[in-house]
Protein backbone atom coordinates (compact mmCIF):
# COMPACT_ATOMS: atom_id res chain seq x y z
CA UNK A 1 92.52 92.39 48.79
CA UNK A 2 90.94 90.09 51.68
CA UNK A 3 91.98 90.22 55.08
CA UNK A 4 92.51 87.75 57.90
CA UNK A 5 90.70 88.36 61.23
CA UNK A 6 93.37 87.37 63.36
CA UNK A 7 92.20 85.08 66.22
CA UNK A 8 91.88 86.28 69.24
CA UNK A 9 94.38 85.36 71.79
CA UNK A 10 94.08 84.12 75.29
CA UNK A 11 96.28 84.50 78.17
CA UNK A 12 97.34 81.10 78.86
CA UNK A 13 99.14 80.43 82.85
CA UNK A 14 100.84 76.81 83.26
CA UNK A 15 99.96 74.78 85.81
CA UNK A 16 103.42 76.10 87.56
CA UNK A 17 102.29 79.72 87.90
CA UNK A 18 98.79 79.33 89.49
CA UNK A 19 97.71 78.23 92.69
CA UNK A 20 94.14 75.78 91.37
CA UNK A 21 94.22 72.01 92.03
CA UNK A 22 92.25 69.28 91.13
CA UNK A 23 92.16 68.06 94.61
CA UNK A 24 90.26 71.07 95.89
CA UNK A 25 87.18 70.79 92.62
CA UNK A 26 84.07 68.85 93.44
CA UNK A 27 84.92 65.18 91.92
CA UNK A 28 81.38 64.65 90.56
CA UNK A 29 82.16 68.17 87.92
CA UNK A 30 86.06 66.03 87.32
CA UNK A 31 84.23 63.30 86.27
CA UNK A 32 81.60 65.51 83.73
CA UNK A 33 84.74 67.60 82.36
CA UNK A 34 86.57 64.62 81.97
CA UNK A 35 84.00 62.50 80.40
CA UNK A 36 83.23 65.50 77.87
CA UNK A 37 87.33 66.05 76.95
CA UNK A 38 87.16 62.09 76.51
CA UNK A 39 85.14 62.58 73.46
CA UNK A 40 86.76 65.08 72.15
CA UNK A 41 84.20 68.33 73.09
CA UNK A 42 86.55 71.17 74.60
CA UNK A 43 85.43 71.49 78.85
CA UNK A 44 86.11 74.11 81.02
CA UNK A 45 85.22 74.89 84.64
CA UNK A 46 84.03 78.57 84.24
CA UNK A 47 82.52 81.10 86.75
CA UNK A 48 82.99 81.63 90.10
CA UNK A 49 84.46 78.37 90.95
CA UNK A 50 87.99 79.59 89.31
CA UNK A 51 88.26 82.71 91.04
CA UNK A 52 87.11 81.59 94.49
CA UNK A 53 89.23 78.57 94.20
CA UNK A 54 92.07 81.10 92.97
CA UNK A 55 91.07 82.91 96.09
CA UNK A 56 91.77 80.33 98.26
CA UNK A 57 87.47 80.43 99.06
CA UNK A 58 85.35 77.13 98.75
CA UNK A 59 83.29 77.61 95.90
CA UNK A 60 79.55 77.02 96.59
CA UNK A 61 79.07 75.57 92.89
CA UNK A 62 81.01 74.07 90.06
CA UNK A 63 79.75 75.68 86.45
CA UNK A 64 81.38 73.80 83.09
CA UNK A 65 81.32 75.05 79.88
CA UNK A 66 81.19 72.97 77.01
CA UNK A 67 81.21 73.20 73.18
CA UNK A 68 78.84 70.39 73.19
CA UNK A 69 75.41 70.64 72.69
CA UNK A 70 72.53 70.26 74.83
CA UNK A 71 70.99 67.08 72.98
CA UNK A 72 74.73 65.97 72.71
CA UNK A 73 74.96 66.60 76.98
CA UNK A 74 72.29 64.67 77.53
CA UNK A 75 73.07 61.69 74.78
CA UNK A 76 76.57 61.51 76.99
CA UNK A 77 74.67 61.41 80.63
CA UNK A 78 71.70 59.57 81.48
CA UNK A 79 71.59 61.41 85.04
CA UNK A 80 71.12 64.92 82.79
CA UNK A 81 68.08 67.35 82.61
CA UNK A 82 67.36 70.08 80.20
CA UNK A 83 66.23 73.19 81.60
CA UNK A 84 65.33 76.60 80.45
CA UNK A 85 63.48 78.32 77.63
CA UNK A 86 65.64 80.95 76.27
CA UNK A 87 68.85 79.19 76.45
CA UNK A 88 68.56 75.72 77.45
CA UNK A 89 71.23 74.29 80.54
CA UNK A 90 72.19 71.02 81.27
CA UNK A 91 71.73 69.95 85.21
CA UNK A 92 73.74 66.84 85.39
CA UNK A 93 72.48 65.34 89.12
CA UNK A 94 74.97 63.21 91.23
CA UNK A 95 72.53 62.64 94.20
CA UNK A 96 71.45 66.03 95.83
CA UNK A 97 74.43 67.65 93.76
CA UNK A 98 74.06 69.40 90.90
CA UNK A 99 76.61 70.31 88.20
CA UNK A 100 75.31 72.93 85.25
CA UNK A 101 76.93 72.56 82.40
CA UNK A 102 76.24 75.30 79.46
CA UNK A 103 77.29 75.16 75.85
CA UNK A 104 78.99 78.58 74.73
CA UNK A 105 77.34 81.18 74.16
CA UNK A 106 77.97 84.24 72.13
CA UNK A 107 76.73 87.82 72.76
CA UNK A 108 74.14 89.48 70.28
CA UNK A 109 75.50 90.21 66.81
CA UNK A 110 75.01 93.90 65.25
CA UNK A 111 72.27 92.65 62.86
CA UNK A 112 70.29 92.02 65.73
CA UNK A 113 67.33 93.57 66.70
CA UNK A 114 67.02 96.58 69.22
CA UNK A 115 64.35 96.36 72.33
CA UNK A 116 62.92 99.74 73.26
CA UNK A 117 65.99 100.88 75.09
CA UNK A 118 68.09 100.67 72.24
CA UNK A 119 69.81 97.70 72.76
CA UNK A 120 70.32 94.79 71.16
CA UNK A 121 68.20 91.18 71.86
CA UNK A 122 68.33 88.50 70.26
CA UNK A 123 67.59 84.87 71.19
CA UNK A 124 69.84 83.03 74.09
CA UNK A 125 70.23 79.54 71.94
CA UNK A 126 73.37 81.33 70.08
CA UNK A 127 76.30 79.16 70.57
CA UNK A 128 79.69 80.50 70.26
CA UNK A 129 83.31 80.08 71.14
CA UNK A 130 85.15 79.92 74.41
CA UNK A 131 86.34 83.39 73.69
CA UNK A 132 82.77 84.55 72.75
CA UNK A 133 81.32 83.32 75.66
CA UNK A 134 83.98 84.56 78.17
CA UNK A 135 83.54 88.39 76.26
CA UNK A 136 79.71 87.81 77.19
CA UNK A 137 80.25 87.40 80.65
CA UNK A 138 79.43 90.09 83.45
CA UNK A 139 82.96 90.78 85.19
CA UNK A 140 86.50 90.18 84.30
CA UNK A 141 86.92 88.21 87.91
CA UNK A 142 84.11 86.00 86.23
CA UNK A 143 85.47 85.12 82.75
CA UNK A 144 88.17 82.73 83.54
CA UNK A 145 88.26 79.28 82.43
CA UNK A 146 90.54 76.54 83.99
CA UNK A 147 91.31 73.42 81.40
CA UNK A 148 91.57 70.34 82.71
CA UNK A 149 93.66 69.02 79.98
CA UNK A 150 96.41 70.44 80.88
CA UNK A 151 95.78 72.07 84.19
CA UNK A 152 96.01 75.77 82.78
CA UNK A 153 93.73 78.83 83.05
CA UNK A 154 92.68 80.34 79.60
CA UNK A 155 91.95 84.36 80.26
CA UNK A 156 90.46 86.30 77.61
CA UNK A 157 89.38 89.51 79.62
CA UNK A 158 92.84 90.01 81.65
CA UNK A 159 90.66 88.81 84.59
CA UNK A 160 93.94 87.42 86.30
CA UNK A 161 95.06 90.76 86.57
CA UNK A 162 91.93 92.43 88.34
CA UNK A 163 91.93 89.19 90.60
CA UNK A 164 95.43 90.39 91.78
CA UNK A 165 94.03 94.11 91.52
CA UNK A 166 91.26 93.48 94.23
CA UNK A 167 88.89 94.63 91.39
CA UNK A 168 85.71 94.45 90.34
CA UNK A 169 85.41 95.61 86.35
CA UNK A 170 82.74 94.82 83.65
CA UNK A 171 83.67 92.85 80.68
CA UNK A 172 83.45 95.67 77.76
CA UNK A 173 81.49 99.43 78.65
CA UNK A 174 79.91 98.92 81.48
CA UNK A 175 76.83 102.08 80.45
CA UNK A 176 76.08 99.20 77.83
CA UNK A 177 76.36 96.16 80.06
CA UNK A 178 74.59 97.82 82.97
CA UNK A 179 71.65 98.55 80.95
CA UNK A 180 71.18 95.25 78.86
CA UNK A 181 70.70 93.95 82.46
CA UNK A 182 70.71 96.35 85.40
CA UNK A 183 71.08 93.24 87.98
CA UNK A 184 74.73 93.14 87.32
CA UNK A 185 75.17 96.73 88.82
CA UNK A 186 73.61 94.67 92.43
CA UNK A 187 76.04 91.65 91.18
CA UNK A 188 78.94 93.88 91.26
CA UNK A 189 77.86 95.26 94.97
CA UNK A 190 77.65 91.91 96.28
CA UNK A 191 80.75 90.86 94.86
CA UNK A 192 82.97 93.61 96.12
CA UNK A 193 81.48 93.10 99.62
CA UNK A 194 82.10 89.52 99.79
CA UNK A 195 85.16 89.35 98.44
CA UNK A 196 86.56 92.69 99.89
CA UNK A 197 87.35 94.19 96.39
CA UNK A 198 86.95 98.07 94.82
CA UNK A 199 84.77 98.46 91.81
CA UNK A 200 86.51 100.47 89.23
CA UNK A 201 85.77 104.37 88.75
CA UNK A 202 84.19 103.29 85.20
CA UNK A 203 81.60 101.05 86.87
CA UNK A 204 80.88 103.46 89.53
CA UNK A 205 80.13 106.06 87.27
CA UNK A 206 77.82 103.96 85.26
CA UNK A 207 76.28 102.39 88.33
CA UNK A 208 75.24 105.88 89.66
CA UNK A 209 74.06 107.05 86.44
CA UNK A 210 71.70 103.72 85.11
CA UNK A 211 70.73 103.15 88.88
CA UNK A 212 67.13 104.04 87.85
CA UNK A 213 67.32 101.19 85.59
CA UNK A 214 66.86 98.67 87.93
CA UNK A 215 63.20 99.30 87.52
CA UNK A 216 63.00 97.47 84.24
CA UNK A 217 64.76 94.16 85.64
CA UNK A 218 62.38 91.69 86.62
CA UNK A 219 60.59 91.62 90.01
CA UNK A 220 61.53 88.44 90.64
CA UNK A 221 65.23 88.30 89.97
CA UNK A 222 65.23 91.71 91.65
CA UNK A 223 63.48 90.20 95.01
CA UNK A 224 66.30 86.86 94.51
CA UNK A 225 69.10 89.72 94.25
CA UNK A 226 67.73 91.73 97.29
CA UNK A 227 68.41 88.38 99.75
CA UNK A 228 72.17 87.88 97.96
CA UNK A 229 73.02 91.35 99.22
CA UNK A 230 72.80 90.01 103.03
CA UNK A 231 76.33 88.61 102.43
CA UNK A 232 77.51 87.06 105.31
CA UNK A 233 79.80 89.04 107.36
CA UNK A 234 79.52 91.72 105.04
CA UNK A 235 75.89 92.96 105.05
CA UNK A 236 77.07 96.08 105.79
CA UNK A 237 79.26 96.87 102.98
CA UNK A 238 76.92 95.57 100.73
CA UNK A 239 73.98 97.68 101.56
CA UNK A 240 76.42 100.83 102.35
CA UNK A 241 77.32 100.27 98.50
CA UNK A 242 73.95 100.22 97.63
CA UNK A 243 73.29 103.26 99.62
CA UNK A 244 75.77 105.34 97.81
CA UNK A 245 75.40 104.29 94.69
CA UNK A 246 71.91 105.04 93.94
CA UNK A 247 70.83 101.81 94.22
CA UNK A 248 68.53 101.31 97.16
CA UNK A 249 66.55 104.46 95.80
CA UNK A 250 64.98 102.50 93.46
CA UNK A 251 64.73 98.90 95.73
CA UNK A 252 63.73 100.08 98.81
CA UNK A 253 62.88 103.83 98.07
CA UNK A 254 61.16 104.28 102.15
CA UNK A 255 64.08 102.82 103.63
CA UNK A 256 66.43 104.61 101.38
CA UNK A 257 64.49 108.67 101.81
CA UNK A 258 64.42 107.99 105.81
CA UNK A 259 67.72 107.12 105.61
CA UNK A 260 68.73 110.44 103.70
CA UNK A 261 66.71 112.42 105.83
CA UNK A 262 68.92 112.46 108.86
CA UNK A 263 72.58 111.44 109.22
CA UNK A 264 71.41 110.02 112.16
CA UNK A 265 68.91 107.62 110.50
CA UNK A 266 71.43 105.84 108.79
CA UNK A 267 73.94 105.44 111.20
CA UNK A 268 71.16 103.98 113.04
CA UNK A 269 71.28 101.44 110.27
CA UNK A 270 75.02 100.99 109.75
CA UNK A 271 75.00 100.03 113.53
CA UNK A 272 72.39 97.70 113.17
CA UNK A 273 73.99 95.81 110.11
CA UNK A 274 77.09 96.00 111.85
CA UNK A 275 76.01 93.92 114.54
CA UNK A 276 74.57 91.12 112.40
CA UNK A 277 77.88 91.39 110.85
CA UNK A 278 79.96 90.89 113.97
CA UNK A 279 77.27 87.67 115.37
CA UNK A 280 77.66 86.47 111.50
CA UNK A 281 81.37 85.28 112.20
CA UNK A 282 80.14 82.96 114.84
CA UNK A 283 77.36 81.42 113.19
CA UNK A 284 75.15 81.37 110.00
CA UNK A 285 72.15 83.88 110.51
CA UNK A 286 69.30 83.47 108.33
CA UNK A 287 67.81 85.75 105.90
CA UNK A 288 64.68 86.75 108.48
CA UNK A 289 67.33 88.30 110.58
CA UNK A 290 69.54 90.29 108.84
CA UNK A 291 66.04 92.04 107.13
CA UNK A 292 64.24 92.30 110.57
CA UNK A 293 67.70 94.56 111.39
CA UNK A 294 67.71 96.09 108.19
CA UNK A 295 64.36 97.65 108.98
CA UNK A 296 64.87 98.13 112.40
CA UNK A 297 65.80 101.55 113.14
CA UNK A 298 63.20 102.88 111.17
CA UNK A 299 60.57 100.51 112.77
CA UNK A 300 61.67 101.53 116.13
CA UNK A 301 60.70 105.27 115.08
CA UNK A 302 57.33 103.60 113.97
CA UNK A 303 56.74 102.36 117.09
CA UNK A 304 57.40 105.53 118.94
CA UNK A 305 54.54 107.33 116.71
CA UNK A 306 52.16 104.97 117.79
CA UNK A 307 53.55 105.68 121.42
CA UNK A 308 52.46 108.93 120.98
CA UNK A 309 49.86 108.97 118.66
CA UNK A 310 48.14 106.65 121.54
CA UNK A 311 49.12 109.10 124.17
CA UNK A 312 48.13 107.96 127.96
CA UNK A 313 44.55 107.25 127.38
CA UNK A 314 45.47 103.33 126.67
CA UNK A 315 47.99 101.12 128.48
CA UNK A 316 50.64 100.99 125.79
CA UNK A 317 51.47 97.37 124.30
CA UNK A 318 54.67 97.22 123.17
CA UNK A 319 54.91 94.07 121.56
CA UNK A 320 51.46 94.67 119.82
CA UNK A 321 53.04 97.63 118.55
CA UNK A 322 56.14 96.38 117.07
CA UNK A 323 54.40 93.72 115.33
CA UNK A 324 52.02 96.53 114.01
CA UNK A 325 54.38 99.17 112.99
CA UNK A 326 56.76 96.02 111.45
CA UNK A 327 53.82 94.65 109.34
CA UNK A 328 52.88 98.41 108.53
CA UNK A 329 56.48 98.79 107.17
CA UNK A 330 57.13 95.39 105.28
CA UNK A 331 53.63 95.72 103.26
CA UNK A 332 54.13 97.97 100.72
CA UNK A 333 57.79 96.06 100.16
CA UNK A 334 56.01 92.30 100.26
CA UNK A 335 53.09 93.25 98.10
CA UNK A 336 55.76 94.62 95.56
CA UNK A 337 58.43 91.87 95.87
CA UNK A 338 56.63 89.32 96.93
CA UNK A 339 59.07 87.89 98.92
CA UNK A 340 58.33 84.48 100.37
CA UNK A 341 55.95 84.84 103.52
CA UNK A 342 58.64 82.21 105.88
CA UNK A 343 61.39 85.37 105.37
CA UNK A 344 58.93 88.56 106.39
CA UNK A 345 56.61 86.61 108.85
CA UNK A 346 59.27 85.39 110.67
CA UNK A 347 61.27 88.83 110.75
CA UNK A 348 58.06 90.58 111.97
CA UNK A 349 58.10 87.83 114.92
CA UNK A 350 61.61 88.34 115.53
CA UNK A 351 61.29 92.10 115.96
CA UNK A 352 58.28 91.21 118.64
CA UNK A 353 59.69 88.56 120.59
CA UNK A 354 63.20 89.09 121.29
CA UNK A 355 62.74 90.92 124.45
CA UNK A 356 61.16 88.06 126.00
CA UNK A 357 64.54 86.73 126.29
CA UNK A 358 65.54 89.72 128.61
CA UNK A 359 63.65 88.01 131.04
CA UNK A 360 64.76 84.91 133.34
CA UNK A 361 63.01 81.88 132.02
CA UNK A 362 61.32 79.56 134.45
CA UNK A 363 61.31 76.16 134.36
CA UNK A 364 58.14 75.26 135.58
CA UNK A 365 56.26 77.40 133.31
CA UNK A 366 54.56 75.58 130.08
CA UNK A 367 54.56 78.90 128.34
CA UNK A 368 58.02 79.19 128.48
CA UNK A 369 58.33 75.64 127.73
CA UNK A 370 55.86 75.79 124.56
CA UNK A 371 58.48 78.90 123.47
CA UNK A 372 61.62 77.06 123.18
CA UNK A 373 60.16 74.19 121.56
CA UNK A 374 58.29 76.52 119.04
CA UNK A 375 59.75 76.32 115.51
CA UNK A 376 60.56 79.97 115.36
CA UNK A 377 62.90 79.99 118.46
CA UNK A 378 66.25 79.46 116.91
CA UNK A 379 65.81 82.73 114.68
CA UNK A 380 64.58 84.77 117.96
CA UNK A 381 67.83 83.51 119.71
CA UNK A 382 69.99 84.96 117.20
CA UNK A 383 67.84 88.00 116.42
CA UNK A 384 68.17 88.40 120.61
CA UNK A 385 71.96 88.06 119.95
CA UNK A 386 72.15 91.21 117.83
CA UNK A 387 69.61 92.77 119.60
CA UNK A 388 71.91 92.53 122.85
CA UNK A 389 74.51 94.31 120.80
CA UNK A 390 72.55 97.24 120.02
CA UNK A 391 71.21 97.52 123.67
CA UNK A 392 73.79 96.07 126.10
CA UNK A 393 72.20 98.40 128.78
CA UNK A 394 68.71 95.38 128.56
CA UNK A 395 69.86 92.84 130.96
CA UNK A 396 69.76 90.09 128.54
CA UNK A 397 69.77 86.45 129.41
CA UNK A 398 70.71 84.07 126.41
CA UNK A 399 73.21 81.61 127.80
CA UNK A 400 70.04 80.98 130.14
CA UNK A 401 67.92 80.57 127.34
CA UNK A 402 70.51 78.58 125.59
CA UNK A 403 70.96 75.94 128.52
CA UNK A 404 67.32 75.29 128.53
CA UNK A 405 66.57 74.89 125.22
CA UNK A 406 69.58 72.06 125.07
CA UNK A 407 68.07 70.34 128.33
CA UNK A 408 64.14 70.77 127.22
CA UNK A 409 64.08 71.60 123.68
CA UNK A 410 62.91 69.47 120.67
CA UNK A 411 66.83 67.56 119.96
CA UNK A 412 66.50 67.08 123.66
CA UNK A 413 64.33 64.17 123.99
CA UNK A 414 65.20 62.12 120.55
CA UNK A 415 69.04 61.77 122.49
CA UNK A 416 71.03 60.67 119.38
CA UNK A 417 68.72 59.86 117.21
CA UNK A 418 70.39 61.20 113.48
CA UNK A 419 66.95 61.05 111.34
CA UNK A 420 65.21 63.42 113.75
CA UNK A 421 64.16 67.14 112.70
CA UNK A 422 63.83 70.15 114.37
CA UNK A 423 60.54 71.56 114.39
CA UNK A 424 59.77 73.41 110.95
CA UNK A 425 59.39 77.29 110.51
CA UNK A 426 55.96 77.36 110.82
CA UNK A 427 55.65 80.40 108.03
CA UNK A 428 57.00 77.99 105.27
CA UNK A 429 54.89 76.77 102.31
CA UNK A 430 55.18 73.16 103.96
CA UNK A 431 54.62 73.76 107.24
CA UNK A 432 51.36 75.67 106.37
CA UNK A 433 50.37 72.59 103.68
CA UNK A 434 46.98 70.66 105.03
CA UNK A 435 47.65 67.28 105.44
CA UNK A 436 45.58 64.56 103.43
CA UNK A 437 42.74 63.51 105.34
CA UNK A 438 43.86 59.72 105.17
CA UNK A 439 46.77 60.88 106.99
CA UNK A 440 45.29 63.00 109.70
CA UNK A 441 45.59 61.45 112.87
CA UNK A 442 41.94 60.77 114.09
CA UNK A 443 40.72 61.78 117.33
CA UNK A 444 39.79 58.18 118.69
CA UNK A 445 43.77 56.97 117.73
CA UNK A 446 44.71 58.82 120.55
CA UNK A 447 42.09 57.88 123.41
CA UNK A 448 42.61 54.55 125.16
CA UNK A 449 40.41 51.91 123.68
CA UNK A 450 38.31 50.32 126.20
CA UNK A 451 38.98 46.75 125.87
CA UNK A 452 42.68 47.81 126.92
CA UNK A 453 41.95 50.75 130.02
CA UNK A 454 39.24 50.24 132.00
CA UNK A 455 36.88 53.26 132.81
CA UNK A 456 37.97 55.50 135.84
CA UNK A 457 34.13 54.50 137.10
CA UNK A 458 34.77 50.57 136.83
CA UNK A 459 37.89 51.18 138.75
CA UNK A 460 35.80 53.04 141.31
């Protein structure tokens, strides 16, 4: 006797009972999943973009899924890119816009063959079903799919209901998911601090006990995932998570044994993160920041070693030292990570100059001048900002410093010109790129010539 595997069945919410509209997706991915249902191919928007829009939350990116291809994507779109080895995307480009489009996938089969943890790998290029690929997905929040068809959302993972919950839950056991890739355990941190959810008991239970795994994720996804846990306005829920969790044992192991040796230490460090947090709500802080602040408190206690470690036999340099016990700090961590020079340079030079700005500046002086018109200014203001939460005792003087860089800073003298730019963080990979020799400026360009400006001795 032969039996039927019954289909699976999907959760399927009219139009009437959910809050998504067209009007609020980006019309460049209405245009791909229409042009896709047009020919017949089933088209989903996937991801994130359903439950931020379900959120009420402006998704930063619009992900389709498609049962098409990616030699049939890029037949249908001539403005289409393949990338990717293992599993190959579709990046269909609308100007500086980008929508990725992936054909289903399905997750490994049993057949398949184990990797020295015991798991099972097998190659990406598996295309499956909707349901397939939503089961493959990391989070329940994550696996819904909104058809534009007829304007419902397909849920195979009960994902609405966790949405409603405020909670963050793998798709399947999460001691299996957690260990075919440990990132998701810093995924599901980020995601319950930005979106102010719980992570189930299950997950947390997991989380603590594979935290270790992290070391076999790769360095470099692991130094991406390190900058996604600065979530704006809620840097310090994400890192507290990490903290208690297990997981910054095994990112930032120095940070994460200081901060366990005294209670003190890391409320030193909650305080800290809680002021980038309250100066985030006003206005968007860069990465340099929030890690200068990070690292602060136990930099500080750097510095006062060298204080006394120097003893009164030297006159003590305090910006010489914070720059020395900050690049002392951040080596170990850089060398390891490798995290882009323009992000730990510019922290580094944050941590050293932001008590300049405790001083008045003066107007006449060309040093002060040459600082507010020096690429790295904008971060100091705002690392200055936190800073004056942490000591309002410093008389600090920012609105000063603000009204002079508007009156003499670079936007200053290009009025309302739209194509200018602000002077470049000089720690970037382009700002430090030699220009071609043909397109130096020479020396004699900028001297008078003499058949136009007669010699100060002719004049005589």
């Amino acid at each position: 006797m032969f039996f039927l595997r019954k289909k699976p069945k999907a959760k399927i919410i009219p139009r009437s009972e959910h809050t998504l509209s067209r009007r609020d997706i980006d019309p460049e991915a209405i245009k791909v999943l229409y042009r896709l249902s047009s020919l017949d191919y089933e088209a989903y928007l996937v991801g994130g973009s359903v439950r931020d829009l379900l959120l009420g939350r402006k998704p930063k990116d619009f992900d389709i899924g498609t049962n098409a291809r990616p030699n049939e994507i890029k037949h249908i779109f001539r403005n289409c890119y393949l990338v990717g080895k293992r599993f190959r995307l579709a990046h269909i480009v609308y100007g500086k816009k980008v929508i990725e489009t992936a054909t289903f996938r399905k997750a490994p089969s049993p057949n398949a063959v184990q990797d020295e943890h015991g798991l099972y790998q097998s190659e990406d290029n598996t295309f499956g079903t909707p349901h397939e690929d939503a089961l493959r997905r990391d989070f329940t929040i994550n696996g819904l799919f909104y058809d534009i068809k007829n304007f419902t959302i397909i849920d195979y993972v009960n994902g609405l209901k966790d949405l409603k919950d405020k909670c963050i839950r793998s798709i399947g056991d999460p001691c299996i998911r957690f260990r075919e890739d440990p990132v998701r355990m810093m995924r599901a941190v980020r995601f319950a601090a930005k979106l102010g959810f719980e992570i189930c008991p299950a997950d947390i239970k997991a989380m603590r006990r594979y935290a270790h795994e992290l070391a076999n994720a790769s360095v470099s996804r692991l130094c991406e995932e390190i900058q996604r846990l600065f979530v704006p306005g809620a840097t310090e829920r994400s890192i507290r998570l990490a903290y208690e969790n297990g997981l910054l044992d095994t990112l930032l192991p120095t940070l994460h044994q200081w901060m366990k040796a005294k209670p003190e230490n890391s409320e030193k460090v909650w305080k800290a993160l809680r002021a980038v947090d309250t100066v985030a709500q006003t206005q968007e802080l860069s990465n340099s920041v929030t890690f200068a602040m990070l690292f602060q408190p136990l930099i500080a206690e750097t510095v006062e070693h060298i204080r006394e470690k120097q003893g009164h036999f030297k006159r003590f340099n305090l910006a010489h030292a914070k720059r020395h016990a900050a690049e002392k700090v951040f080596t170990p961590i850089v060398k390891f990570y490798r995290f882009p020079r323009a992000l730990w340079m510019t922290a580094v030079d944050i941590l050293e100059l932001s008590d300049r700005l405790t001083s008045t500046p003066d107007t006449t002086s060309g040093r002060d001048i040459r600082f507010i018109n020096h690429g790295l200014f904008p971060e100091i203001l705002q690392g200055a900002e936190v800073f004056s939460i942490l000591k309002p005792e410093l008389s600090w003087q920012l609105d000063i410093w603000k009204k002079l860089y508007h009156k003499a800073g670079p936007a200053s003298r290009h009025g309302d010109d739209d194509n200018f730019i602000l002077p470049a963080n000089p720690h970037t990979r382009r700002a430090r790129r030699r220009r071609p020799l043909n397109k130096r400026r020479r020396k004699s360009d900028s001297l008078p010539s003499a058949s136009n400006e007669t010699s100060p001795q002719s004049r005589s």
